[in-house]
Protein backbone atom coordinates (compact mmCIF):
# COMPACT_ATOMS: atom_id res chain seq x y z
CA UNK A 1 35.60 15.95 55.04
CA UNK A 2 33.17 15.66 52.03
CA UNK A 3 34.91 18.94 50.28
CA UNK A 4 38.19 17.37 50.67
CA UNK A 5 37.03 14.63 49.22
CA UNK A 6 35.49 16.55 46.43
CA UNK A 7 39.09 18.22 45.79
CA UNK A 8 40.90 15.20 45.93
CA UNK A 9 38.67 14.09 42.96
CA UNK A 10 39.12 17.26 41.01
CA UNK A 11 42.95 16.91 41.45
CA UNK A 12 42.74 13.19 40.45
CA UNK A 13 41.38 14.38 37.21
CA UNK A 14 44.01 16.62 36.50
CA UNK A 15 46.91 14.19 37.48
CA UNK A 16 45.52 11.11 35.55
CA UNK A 17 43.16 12.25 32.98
CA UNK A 18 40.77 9.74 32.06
CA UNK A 19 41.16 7.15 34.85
CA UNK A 20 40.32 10.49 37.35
CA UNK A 21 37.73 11.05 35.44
CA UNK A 22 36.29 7.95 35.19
CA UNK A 23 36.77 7.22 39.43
CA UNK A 24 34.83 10.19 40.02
CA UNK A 25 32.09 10.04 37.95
CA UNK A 26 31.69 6.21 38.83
CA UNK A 27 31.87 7.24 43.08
CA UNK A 28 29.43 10.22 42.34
CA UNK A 29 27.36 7.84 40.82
CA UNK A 30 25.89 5.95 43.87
CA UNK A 31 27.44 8.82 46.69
CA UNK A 32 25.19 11.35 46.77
CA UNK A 33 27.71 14.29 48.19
CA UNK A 34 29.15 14.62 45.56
CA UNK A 35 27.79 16.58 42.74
CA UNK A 36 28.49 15.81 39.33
CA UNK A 37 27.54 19.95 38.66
CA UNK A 38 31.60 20.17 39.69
CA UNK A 39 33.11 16.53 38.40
CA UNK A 40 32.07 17.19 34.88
CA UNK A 41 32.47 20.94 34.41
CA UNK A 42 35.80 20.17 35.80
CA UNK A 43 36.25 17.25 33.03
CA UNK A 44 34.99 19.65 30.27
CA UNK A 45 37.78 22.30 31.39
CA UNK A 46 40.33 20.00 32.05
CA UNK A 47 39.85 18.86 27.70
CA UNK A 48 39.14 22.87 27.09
CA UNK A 49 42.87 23.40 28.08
CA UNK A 50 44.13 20.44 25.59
CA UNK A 51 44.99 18.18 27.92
CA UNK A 52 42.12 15.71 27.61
CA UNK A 53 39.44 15.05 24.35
CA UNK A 54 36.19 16.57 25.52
CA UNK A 55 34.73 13.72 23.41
CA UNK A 56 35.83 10.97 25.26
CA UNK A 57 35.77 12.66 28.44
CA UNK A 58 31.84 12.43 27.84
CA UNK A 59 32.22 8.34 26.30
CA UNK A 60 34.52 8.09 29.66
CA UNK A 61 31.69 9.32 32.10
CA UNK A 62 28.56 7.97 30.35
CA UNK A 63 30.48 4.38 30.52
CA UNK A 64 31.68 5.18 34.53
CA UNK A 65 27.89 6.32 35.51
CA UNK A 66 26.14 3.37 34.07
CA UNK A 67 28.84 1.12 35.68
CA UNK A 68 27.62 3.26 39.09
CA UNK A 69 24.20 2.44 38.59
CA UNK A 70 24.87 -1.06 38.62
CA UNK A 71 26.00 -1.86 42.34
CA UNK A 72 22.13 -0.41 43.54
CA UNK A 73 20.03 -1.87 40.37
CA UNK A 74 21.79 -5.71 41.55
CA UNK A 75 21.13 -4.82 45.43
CA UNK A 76 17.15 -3.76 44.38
CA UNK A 77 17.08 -7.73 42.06
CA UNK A 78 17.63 -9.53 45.18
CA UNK A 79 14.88 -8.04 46.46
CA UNK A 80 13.13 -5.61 48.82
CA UNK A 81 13.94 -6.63 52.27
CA UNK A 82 17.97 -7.28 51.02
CA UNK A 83 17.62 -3.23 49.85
CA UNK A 84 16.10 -2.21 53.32
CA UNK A 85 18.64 -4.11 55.15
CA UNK A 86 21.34 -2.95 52.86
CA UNK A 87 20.21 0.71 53.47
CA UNK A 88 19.63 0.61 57.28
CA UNK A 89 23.51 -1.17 57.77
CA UNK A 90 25.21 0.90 54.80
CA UNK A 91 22.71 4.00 53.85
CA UNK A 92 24.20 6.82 56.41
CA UNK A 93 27.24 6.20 55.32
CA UNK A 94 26.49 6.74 52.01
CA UNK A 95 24.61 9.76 52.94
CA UNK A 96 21.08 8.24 51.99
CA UNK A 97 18.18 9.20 53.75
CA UNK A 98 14.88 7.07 53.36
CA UNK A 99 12.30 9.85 52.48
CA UNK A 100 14.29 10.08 49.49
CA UNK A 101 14.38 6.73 48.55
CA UNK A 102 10.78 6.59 49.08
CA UNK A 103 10.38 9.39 46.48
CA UNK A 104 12.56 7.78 44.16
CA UNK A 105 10.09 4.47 44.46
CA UNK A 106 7.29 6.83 44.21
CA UNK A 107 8.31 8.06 40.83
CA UNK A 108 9.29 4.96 39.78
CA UNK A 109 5.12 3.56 40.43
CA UNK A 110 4.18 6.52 38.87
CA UNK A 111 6.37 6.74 35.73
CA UNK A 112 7.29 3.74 35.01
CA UNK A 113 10.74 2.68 33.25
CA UNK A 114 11.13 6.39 31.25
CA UNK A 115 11.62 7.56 34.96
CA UNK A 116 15.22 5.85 34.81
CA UNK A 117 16.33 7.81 31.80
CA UNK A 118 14.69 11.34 32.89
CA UNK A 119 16.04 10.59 36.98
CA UNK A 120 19.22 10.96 35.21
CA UNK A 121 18.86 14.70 34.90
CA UNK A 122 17.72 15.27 38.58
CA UNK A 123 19.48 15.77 41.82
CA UNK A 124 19.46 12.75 43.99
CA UNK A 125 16.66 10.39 41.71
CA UNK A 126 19.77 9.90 39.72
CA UNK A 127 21.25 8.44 42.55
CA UNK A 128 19.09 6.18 43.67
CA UNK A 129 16.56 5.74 40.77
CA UNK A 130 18.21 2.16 40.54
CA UNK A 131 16.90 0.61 43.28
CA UNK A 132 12.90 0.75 42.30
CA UNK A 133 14.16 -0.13 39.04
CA UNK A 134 15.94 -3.25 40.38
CA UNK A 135 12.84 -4.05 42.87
CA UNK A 136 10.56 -3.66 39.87
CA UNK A 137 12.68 -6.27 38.10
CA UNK A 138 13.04 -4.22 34.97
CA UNK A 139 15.03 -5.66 32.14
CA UNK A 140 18.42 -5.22 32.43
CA UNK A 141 18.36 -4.15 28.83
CA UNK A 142 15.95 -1.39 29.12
CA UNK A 143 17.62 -0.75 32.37
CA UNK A 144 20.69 -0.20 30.53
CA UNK A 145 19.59 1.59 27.58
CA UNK A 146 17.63 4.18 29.61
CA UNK A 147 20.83 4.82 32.09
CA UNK A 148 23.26 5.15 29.15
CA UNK A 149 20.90 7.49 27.43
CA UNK A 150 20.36 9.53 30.75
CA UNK A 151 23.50 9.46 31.75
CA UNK A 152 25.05 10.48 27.78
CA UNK A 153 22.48 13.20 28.10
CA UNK A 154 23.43 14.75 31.04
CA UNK A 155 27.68 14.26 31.03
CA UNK A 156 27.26 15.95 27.45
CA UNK A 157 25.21 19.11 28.69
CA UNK A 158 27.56 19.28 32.01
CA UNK A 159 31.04 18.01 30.40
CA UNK A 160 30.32 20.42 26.97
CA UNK A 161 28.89 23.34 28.95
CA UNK A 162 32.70 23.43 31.13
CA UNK A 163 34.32 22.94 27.90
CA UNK A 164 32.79 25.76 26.04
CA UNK A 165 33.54 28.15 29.45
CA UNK A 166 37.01 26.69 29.83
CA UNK A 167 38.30 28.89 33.18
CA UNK A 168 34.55 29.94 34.22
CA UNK A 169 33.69 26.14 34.27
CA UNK A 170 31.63 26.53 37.81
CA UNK A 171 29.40 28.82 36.04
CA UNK A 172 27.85 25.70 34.62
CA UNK A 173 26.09 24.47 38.06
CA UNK A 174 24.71 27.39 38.96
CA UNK A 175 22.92 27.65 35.00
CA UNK A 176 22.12 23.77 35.32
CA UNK A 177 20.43 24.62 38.78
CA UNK A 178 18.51 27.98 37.34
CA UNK A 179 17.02 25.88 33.64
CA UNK A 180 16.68 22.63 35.13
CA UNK A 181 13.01 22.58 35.11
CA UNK A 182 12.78 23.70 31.67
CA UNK A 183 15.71 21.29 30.78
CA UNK A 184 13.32 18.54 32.03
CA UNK A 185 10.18 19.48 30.20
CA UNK A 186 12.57 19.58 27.08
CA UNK A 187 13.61 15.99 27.93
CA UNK A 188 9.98 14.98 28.77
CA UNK A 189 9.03 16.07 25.34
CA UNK A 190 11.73 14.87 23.16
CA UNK A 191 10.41 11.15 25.05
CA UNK A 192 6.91 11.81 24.56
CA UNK A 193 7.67 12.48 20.29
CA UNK A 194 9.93 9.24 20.64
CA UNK A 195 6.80 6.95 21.65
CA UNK A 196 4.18 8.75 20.17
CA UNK A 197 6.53 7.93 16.83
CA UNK A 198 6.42 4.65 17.77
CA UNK A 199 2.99 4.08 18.01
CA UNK A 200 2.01 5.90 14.95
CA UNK A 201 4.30 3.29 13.34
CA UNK A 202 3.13 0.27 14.74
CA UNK A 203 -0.57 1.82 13.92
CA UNK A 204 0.23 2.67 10.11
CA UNK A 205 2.13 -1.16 10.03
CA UNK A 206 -1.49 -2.57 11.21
């Protein structure tokens, strides 16, 4: 059932273009089965082919994955007991499973608000990162900054990478999958030079 639903998305993309993409993209968002390692490769070499603009293929699916965020960041606001209750009536069918929400909440403690642009780049945080973030009543700002960052991040490296191998497109899970630790530290970095700029600035201001 899940694969069919998979294809239906991939054909969506190639009947409507942008709209597909966008659907997708928004539904793998907040449903965990389905793994943006095949929507965007897809995307990318659906525009390698001509028929889309790999550029706004990527604006497209950064806008459609914030927007997915949303639903579970507004569901975490009103509250812990409203999430619990929201994921013991609606969480099977949405294929979440508690342990990993618990993880996601145990990041969240231990990271703090960076952990909602670097859950971007992993497997099932990305999903569900939204909900501590919500509960933790981070600023919807930050909130959206982070996501739109994250989520720019990782639609370029999956949407470009399909583009770039135009008919071997589903290469690009398999090579997400294999670097994705080092692809992290490299992320973790590049955030650790942003702050450490920007308290070296506010220092040499003092």
């Amino acid at each position: 059932m899940i694969q069919s639903f998979i294809d239906w998305l991939v054909n969506i993309i190639t009947t409507v273009g942008y709209p597909g993409v966008a659907l997708s993209v928004f539904i793998e968002s907040f449903f965990a089965p389905i793994p943006s390692e095949i929507i965007l490769p897809f995307s990318g070499f659906v525009a390698s082919s001509g028929a889309l603009n790999i550029y706004w293929v990527i604006v497209v699916a950064t806008i459609a994955a914030y927007l997915g965020t949303l639903p579970f960041y507004f569901i975490g606001m009103w509250g812990e007991k409203v999430m619990l209750k929201f994921l013991n009536r609606y969480g099977k069918y949405l294929f979440i499973e508690k342990e990993d929400v618990d993880w996601a909440f145990g990041l969240f403690k231990k990271h703090g608000n960076k952990i909602v642009f670097i859950g971007r780049l992993i497997p099932i945080v990305r999903t569900l990162i939204s909900f501590p973030a919500g509960v933790a009543k981070m600023k919807f700002i930050i909130f959206s900054i982070y996501t739109l960052l994250g989520a720019l991040t990782w639609n370029t490296l999956l949407a470009y990478g399909g583009y770039l191998l135009a008919d071997s497109w589903d290469l690009v899970g398999g090579i997400v999958s294999k670097y994705e630790n080092v692809i992290l530290v490299i992320v973790a970095i590049i955030v650790a030079i942003y702050i450490l700029r920007g308290i070296l600035r506010r220092v040499s201001k003092k």
